[in-house]
PDB file of N, CA and C in Angstrom:
ATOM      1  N   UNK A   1     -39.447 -64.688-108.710  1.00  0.00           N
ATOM      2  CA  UNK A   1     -40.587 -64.818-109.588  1.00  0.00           C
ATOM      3  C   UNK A   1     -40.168 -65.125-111.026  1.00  0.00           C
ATOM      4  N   UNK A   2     -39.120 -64.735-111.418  1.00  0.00           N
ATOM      5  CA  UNK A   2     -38.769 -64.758-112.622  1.00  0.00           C
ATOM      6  C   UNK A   2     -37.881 -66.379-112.781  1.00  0.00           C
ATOM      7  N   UNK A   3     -37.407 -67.224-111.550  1.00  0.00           N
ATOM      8  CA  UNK A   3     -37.319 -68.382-111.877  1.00  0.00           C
ATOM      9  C   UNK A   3     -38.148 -69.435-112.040  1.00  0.00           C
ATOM     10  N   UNK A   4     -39.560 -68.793-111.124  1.00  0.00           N
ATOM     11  CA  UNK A   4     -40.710 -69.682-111.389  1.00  0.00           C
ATOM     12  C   UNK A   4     -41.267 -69.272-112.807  1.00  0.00           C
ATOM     13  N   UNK A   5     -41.136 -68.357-113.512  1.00  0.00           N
ATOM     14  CA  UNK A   5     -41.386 -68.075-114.481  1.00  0.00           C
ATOM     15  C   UNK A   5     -40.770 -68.604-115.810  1.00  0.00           C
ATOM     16  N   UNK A   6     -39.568 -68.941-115.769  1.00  0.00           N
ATOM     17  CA  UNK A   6     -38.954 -70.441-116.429  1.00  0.00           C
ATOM     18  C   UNK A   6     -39.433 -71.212-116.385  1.00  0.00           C
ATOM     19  N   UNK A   7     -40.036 -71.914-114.812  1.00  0.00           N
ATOM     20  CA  UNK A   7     -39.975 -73.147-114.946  1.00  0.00           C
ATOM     21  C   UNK A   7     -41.438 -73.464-115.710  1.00  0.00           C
ATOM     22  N   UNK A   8     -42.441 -72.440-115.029  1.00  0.00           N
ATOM     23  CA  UNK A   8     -43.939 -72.601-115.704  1.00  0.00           C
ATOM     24  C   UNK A   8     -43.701 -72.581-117.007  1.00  0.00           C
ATOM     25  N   UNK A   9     -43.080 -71.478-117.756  1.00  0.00           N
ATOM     26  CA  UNK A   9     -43.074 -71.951-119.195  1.00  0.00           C
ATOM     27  C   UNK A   9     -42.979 -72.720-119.953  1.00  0.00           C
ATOM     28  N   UNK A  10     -42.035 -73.278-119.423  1.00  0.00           N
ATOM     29  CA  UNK A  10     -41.066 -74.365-120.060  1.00  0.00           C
ATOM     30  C   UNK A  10     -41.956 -75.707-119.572  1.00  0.00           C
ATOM     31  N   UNK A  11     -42.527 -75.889-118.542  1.00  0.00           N
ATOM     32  CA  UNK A  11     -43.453 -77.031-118.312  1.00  0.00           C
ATOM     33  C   UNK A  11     -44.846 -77.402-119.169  1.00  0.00           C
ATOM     34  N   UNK A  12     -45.385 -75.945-119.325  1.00  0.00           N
ATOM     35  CA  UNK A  12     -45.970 -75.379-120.263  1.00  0.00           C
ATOM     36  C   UNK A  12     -45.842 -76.490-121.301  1.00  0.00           C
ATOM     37  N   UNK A  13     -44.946 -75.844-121.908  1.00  0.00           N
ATOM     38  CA  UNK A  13     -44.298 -76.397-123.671  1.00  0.00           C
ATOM     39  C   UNK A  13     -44.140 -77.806-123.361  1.00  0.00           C
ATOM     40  N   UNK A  14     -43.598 -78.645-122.735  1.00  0.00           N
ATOM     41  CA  UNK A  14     -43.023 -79.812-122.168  1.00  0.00           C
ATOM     42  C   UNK A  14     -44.216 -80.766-122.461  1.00  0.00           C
ATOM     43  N   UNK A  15     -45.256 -80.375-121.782  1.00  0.00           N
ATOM     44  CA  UNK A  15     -46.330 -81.060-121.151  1.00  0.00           C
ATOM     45  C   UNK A  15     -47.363 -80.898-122.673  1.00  0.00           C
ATOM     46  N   UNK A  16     -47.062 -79.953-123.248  1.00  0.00           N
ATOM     47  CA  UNK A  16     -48.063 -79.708-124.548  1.00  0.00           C
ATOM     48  C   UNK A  16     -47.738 -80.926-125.064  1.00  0.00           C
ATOM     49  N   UNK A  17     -46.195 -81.048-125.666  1.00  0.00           N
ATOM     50  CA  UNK A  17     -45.787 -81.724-126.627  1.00  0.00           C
ATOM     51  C   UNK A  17     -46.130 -83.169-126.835  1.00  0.00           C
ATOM     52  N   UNK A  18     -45.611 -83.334-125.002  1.00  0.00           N
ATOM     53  CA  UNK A  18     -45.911 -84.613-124.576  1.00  0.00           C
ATOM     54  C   UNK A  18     -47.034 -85.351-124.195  1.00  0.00           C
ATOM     55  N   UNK A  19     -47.773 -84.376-124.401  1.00  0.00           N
ATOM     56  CA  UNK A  19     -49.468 -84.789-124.763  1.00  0.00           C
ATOM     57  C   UNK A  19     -49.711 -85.208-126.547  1.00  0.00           C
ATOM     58  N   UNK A  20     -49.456 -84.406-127.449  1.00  0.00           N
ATOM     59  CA  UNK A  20     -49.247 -84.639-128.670  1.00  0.00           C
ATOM     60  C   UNK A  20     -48.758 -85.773-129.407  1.00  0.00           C
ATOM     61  N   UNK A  21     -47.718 -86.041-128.408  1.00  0.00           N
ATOM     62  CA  UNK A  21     -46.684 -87.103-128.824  1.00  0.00           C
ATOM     63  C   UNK A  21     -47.074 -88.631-128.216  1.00  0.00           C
ATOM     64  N   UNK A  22     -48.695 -88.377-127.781  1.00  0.00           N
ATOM     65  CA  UNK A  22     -48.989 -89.508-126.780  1.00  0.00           C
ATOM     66  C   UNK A  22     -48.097 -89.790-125.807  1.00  0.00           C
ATOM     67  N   UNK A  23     -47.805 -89.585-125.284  1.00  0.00           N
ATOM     68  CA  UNK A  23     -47.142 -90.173-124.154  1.00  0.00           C
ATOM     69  C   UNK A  23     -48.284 -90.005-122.656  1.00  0.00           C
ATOM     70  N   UNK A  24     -47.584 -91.200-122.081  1.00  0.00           N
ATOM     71  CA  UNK A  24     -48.703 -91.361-120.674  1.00  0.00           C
ATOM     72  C   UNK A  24     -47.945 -90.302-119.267  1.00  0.00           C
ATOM     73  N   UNK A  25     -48.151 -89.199-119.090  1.00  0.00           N
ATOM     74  CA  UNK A  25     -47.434 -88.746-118.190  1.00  0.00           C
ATOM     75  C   UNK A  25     -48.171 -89.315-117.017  1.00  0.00           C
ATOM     76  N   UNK A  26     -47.391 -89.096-116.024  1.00  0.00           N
ATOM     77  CA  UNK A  26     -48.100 -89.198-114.395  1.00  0.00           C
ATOM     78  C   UNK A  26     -47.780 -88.309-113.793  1.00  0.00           C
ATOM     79  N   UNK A  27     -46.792 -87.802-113.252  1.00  0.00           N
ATOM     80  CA  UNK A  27     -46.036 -86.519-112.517  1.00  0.00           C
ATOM     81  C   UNK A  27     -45.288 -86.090-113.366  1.00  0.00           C
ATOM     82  N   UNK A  28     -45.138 -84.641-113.488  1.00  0.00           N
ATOM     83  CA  UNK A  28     -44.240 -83.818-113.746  1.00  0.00           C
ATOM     84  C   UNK A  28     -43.727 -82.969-113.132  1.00  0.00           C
ATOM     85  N   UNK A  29     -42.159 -82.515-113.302  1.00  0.00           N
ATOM     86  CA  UNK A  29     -41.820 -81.116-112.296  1.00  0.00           C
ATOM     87  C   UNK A  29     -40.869 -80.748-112.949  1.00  0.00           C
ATOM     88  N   UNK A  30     -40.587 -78.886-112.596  1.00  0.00           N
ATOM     89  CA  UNK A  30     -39.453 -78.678-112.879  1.00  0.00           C
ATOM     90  C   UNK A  30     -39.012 -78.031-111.774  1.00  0.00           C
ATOM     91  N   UNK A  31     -37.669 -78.277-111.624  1.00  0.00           N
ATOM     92  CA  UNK A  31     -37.073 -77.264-110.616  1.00  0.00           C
ATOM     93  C   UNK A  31     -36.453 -76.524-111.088  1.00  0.00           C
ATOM     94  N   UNK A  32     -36.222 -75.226-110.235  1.00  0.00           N
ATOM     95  CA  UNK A  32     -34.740 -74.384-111.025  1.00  0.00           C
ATOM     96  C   UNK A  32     -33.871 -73.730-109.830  1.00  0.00           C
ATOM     97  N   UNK A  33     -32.809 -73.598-109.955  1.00  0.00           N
ATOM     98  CA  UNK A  33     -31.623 -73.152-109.022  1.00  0.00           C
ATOM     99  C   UNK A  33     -30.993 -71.871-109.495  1.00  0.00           C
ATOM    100  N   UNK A  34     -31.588 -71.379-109.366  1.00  0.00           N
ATOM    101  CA  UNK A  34     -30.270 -70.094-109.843  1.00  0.00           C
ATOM    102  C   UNK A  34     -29.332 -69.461-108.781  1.00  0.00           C
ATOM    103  N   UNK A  35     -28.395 -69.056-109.839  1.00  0.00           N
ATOM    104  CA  UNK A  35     -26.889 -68.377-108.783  1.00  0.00           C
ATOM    105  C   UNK A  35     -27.158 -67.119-109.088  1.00  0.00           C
ATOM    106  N   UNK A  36     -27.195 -65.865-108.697  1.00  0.00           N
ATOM    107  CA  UNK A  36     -27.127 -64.875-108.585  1.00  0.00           C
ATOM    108  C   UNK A  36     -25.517 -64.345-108.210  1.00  0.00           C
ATOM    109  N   UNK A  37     -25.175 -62.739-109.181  1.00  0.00           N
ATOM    110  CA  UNK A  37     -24.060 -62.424-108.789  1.00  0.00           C
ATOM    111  C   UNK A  37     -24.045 -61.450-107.465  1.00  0.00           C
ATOM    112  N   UNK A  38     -22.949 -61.707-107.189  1.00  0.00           N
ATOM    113  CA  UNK A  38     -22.717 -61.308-105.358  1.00  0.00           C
ATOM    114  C   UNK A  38     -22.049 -60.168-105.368  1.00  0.00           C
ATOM    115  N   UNK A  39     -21.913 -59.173-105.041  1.00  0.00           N
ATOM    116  CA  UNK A  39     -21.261 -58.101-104.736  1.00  0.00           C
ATOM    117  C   UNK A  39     -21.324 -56.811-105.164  1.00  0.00           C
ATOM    118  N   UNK A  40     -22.133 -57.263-106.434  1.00  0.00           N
ATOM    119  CA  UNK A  40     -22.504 -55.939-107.340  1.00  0.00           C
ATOM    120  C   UNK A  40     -23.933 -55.886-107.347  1.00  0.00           C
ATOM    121  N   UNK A  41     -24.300 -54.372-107.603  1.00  0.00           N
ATOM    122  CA  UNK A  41     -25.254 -54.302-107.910  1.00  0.00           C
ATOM    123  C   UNK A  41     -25.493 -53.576-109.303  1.00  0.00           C
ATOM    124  N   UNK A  42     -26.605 -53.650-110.077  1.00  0.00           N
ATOM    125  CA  UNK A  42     -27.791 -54.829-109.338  1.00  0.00           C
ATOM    126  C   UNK A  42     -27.543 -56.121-109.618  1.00  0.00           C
ATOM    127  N   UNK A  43     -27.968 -56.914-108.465  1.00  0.00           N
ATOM    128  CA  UNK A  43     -27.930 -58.248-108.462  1.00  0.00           C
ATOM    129  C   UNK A  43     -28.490 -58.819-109.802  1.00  0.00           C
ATOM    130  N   UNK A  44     -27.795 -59.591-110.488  1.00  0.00           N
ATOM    131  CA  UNK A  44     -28.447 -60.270-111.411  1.00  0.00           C
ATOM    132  C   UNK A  44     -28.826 -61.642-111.453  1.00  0.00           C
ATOM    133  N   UNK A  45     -28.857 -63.094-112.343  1.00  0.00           N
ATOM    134  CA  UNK A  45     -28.440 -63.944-112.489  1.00  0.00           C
ATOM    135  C   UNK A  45     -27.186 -64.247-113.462  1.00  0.00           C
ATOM    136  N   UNK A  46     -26.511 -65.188-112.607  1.00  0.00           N
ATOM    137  CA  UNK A  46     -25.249 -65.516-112.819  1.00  0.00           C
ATOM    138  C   UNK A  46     -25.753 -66.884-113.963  1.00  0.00           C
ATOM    139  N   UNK A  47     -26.247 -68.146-113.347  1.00  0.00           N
ATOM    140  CA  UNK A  47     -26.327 -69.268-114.544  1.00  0.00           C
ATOM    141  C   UNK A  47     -28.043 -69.494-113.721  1.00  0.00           C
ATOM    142  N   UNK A  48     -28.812 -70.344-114.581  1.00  0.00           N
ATOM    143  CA  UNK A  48     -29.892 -71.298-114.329  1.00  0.00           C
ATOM    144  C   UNK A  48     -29.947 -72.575-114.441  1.00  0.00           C
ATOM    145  N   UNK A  49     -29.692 -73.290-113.969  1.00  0.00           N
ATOM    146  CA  UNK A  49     -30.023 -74.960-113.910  1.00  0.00           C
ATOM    147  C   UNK A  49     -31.331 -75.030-113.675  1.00  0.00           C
ATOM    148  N   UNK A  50     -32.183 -76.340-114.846  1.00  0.00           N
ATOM    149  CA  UNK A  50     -33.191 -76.677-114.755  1.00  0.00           C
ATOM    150  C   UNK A  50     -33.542 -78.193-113.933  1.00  0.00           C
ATOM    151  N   UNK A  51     -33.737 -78.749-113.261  1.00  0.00           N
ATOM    152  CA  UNK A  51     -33.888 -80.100-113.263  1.00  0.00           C
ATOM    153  C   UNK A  51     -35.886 -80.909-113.906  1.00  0.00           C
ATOM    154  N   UNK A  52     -35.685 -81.432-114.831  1.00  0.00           N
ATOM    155  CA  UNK A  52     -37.037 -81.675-115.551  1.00  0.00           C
ATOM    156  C   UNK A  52     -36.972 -82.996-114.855  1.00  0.00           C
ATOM    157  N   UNK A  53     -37.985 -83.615-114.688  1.00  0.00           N
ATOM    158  CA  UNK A  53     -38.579 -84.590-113.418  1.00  0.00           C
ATOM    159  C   UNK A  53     -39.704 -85.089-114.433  1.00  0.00           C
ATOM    160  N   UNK A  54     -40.030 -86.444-114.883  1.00  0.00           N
ATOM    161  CA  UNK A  54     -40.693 -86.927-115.132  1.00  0.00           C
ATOM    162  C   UNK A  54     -41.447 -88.517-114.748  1.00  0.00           C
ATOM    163  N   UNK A  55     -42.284 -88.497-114.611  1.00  0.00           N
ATOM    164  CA  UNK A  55     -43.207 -90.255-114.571  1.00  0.00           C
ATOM    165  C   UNK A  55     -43.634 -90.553-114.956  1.00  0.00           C
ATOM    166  N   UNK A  56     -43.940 -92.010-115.664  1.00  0.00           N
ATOM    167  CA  UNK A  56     -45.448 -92.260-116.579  1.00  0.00           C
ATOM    168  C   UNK A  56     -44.613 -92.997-117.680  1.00  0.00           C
ATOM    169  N   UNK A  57     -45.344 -93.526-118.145  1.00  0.00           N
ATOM    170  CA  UNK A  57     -44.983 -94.683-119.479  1.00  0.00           C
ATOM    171  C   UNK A  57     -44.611 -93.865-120.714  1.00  0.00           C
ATOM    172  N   UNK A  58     -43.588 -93.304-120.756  1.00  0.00           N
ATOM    173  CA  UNK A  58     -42.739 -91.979-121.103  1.00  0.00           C
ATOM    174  C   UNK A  58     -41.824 -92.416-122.069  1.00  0.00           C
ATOM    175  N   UNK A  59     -41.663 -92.313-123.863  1.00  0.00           N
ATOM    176  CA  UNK A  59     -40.686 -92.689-124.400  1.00  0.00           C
ATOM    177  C   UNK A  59     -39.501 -91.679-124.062  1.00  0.00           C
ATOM    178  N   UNK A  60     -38.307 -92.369-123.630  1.00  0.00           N
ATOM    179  CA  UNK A  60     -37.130 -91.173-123.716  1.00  0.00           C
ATOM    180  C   UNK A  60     -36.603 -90.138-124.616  1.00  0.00           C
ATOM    181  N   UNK A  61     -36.579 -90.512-125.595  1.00  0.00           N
ATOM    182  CA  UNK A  61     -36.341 -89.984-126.830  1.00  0.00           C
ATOM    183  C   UNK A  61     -37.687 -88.846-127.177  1.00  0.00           C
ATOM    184  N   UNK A  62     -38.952 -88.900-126.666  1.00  0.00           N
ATOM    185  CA  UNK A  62     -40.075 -87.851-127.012  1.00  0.00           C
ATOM    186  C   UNK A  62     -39.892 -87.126-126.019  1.00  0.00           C
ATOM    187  N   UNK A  63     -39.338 -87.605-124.511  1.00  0.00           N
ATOM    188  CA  UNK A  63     -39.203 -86.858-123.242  1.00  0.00           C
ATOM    189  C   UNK A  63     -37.553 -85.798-123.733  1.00  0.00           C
ATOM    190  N   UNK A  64     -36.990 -86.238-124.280  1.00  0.00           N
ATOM    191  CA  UNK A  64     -35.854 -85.165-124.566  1.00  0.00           C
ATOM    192  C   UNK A  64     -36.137 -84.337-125.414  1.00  0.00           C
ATOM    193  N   UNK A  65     -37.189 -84.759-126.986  1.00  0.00           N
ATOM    194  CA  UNK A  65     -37.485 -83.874-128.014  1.00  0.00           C
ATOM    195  C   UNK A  65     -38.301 -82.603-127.482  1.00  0.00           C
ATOM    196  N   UNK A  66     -39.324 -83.317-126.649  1.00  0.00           N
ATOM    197  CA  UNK A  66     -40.111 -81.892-125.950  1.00  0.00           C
ATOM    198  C   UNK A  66     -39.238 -80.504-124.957  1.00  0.00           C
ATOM    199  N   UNK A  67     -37.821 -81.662-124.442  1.00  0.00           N
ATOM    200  CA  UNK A  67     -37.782 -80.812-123.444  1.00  0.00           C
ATOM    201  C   UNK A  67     -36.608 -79.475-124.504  1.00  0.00           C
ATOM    202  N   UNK A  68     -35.797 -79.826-125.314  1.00  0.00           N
ATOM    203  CA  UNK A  68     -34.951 -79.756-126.585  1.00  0.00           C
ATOM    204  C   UNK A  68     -35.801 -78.668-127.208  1.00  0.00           C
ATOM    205  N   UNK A  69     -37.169 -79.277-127.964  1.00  0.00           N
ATOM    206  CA  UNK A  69     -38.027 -77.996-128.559  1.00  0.00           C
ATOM    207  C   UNK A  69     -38.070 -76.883-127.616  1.00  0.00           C
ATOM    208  N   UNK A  70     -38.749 -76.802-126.192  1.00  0.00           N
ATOM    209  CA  UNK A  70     -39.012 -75.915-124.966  1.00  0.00           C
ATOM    210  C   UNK A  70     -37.951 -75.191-125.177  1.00  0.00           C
ATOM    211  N   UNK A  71     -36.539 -75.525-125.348  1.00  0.00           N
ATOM    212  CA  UNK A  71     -35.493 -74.664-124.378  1.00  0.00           C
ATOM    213  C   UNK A  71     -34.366 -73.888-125.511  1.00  0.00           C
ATOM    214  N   UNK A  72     -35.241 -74.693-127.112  1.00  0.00           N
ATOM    215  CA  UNK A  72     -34.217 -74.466-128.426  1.00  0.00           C
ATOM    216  C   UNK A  72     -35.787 -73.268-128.932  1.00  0.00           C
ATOM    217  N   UNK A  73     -37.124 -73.630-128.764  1.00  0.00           N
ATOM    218  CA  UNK A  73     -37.680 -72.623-129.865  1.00  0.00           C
ATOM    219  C   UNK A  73     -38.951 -72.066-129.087  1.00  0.00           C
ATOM    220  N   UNK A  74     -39.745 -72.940-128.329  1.00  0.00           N
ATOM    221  CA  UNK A  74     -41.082 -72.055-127.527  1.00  0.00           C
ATOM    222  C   UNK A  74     -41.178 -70.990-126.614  1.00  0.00           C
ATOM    223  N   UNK A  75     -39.926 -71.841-125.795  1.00  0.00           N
ATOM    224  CA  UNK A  75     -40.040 -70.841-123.732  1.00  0.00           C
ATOM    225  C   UNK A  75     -39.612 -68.996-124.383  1.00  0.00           C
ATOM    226  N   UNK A  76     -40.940 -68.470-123.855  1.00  0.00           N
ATOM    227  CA  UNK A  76     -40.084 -67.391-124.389  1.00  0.00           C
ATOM    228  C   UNK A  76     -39.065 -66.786-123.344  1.00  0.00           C
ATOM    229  N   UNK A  77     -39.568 -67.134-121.771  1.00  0.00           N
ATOM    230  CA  UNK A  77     -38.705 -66.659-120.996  1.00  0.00           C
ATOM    231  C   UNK A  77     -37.846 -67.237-120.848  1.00  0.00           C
ATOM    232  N   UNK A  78     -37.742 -68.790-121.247  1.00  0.00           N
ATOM    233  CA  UNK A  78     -36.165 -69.010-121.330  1.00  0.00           C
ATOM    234  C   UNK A  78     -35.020 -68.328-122.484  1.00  0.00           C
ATOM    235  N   UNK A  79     -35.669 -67.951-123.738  1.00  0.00           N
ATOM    236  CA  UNK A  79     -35.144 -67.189-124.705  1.00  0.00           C
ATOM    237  C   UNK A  79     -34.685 -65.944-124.072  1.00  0.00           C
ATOM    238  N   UNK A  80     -35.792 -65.188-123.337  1.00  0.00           N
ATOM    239  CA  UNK A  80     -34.941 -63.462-122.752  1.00  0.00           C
ATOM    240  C   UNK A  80     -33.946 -63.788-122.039  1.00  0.00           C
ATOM    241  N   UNK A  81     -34.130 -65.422-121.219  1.00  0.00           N
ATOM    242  CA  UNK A  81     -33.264 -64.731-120.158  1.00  0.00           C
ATOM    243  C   UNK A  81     -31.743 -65.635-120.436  1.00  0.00           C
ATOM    244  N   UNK A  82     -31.558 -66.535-121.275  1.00  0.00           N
ATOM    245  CA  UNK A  82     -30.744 -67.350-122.390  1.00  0.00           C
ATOM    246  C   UNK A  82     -30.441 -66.247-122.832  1.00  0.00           C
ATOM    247  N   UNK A  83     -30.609 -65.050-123.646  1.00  0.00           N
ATOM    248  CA  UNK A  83     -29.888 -64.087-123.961  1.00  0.00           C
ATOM    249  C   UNK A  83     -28.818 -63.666-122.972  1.00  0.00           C
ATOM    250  N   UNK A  84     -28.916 -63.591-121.649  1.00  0.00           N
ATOM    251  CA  UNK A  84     -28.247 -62.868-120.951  1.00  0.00           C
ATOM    252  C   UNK A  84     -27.626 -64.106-119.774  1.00  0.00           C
ATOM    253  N   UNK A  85     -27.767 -65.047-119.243  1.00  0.00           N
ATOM    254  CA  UNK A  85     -27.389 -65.832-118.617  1.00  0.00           C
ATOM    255  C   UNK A  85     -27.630 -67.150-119.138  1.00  0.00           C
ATOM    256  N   UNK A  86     -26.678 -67.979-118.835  1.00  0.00           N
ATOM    257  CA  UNK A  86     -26.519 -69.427-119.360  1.00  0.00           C
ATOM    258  C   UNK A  86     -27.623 -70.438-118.293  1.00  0.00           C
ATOM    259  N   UNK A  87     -28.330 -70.689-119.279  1.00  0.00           N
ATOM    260  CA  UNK A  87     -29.541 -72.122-118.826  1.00  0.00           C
ATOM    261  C   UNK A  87     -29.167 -73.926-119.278  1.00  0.00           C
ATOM    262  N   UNK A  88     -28.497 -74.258-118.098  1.00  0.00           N
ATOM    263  CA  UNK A  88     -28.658 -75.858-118.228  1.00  0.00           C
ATOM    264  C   UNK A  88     -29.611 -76.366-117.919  1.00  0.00           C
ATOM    265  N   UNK A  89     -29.597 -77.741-118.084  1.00  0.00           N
ATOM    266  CA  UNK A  89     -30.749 -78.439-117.483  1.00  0.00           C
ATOM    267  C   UNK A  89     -30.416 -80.295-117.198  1.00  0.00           C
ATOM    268  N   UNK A  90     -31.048 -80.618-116.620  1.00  0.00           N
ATOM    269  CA  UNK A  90     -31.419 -82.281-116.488  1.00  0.00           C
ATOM    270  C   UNK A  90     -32.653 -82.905-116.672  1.00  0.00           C
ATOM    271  N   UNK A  91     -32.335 -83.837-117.082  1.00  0.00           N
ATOM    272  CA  UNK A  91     -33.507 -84.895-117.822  1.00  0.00           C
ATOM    273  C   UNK A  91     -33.588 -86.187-116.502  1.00  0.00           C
ATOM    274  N   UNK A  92     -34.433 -85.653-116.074  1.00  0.00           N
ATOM    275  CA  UNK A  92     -34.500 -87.428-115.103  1.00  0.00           C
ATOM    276  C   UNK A  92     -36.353 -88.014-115.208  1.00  0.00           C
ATOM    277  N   UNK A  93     -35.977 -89.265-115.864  1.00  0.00           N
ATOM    278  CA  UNK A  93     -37.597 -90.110-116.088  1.00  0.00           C
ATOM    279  C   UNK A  93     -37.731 -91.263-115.450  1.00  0.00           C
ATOM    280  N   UNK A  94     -38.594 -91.493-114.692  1.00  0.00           N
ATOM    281  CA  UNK A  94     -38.368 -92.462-113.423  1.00  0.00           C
ATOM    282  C   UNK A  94     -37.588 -92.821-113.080  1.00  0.00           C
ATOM    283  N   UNK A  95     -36.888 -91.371-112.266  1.00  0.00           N
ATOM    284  CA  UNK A  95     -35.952 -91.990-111.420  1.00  0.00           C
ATOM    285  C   UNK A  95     -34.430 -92.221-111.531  1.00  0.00           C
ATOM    286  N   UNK A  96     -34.677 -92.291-113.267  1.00  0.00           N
ATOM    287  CA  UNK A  96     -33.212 -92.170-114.274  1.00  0.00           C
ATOM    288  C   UNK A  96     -33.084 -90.831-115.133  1.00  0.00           C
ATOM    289  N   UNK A  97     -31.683 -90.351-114.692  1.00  0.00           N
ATOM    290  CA  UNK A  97     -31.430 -89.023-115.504  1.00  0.00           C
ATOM    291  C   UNK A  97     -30.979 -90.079-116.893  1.00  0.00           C
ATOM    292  N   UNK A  98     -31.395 -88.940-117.825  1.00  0.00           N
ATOM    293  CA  UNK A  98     -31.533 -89.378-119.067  1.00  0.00           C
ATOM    294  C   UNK A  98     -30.796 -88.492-120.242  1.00  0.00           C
ATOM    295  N   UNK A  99     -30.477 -87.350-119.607  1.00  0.00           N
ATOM    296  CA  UNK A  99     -29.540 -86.480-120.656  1.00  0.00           C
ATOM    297  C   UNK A  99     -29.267 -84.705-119.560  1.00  0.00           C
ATOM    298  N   UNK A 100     -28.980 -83.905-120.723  1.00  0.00           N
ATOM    299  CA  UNK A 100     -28.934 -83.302-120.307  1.00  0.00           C
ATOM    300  C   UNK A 100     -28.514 -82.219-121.051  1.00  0.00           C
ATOM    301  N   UNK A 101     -28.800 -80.886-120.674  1.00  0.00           N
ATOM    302  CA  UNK A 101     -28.420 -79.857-121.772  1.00  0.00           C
ATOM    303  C   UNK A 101     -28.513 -78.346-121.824  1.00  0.00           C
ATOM    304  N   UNK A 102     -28.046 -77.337-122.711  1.00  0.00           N
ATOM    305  CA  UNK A 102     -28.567 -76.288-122.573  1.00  0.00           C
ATOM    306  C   UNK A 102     -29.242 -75.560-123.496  1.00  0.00           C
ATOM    307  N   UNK A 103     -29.760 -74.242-122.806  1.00  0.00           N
ATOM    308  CA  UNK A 103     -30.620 -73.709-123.726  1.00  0.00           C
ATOM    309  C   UNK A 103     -29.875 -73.081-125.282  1.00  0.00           C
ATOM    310  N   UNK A 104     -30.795 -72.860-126.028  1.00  0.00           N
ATOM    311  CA  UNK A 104     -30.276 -72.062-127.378  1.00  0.00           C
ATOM    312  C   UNK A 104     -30.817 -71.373-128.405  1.00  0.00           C
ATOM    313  N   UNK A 105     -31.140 -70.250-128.129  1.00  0.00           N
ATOM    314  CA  UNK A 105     -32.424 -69.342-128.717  1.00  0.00           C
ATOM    315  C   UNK A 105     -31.285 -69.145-130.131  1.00  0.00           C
TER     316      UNK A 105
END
């Protein structure tokens, strides 16, 4: 629950911006993968990878600023949990990954 809880946030913020910023979305998604540590308890998370998924007549450069703002100043649950485990991510916009990066509260 708490990885879907990244990803809603952060889509959240994403999708605000990129409304703001005009842009034409069509689909959006995020995925997330997390590793969890093994052997100890309690289980925690180990890292988060994001993959951000975009479509639509989408400047690249507004599709990275939104996703950059989300993961540097809004998500708050990426901020708690960026305190304690490392959050990457990927940028892919039709089809083409486009950057890539991590979080930084």
């Amino acid at each position: 629950l708490v990885a879907l809880g990244i990803s809603g946030c952060t889509a959240m913020d994403v999708i605000a911006l990129l409304k703001k910023f005009k842009q034409e979305v069509k689909k959006f998604d995020v995925e997330s993968e997390v590793v969890g540590t093994k052997g100890s308890y309690p289980e925690i998370f180990a890292s988060v990878h994001l993959t951000f998924k975009a479509e639509g007549n989408i400047e690249k450069d507004k599709l990275v600023e939104a996703i950059q703002l989300s993961q540097t100043k809004y998500c708050g649950v990426s901020a708690m949990i960026a305190k304690a485990t490392p959050i990457t991510y990927d940028i892919i916009l039709n089809n083409e990954n486009i950057g890539s990066g991590k979080a930084s509260f």
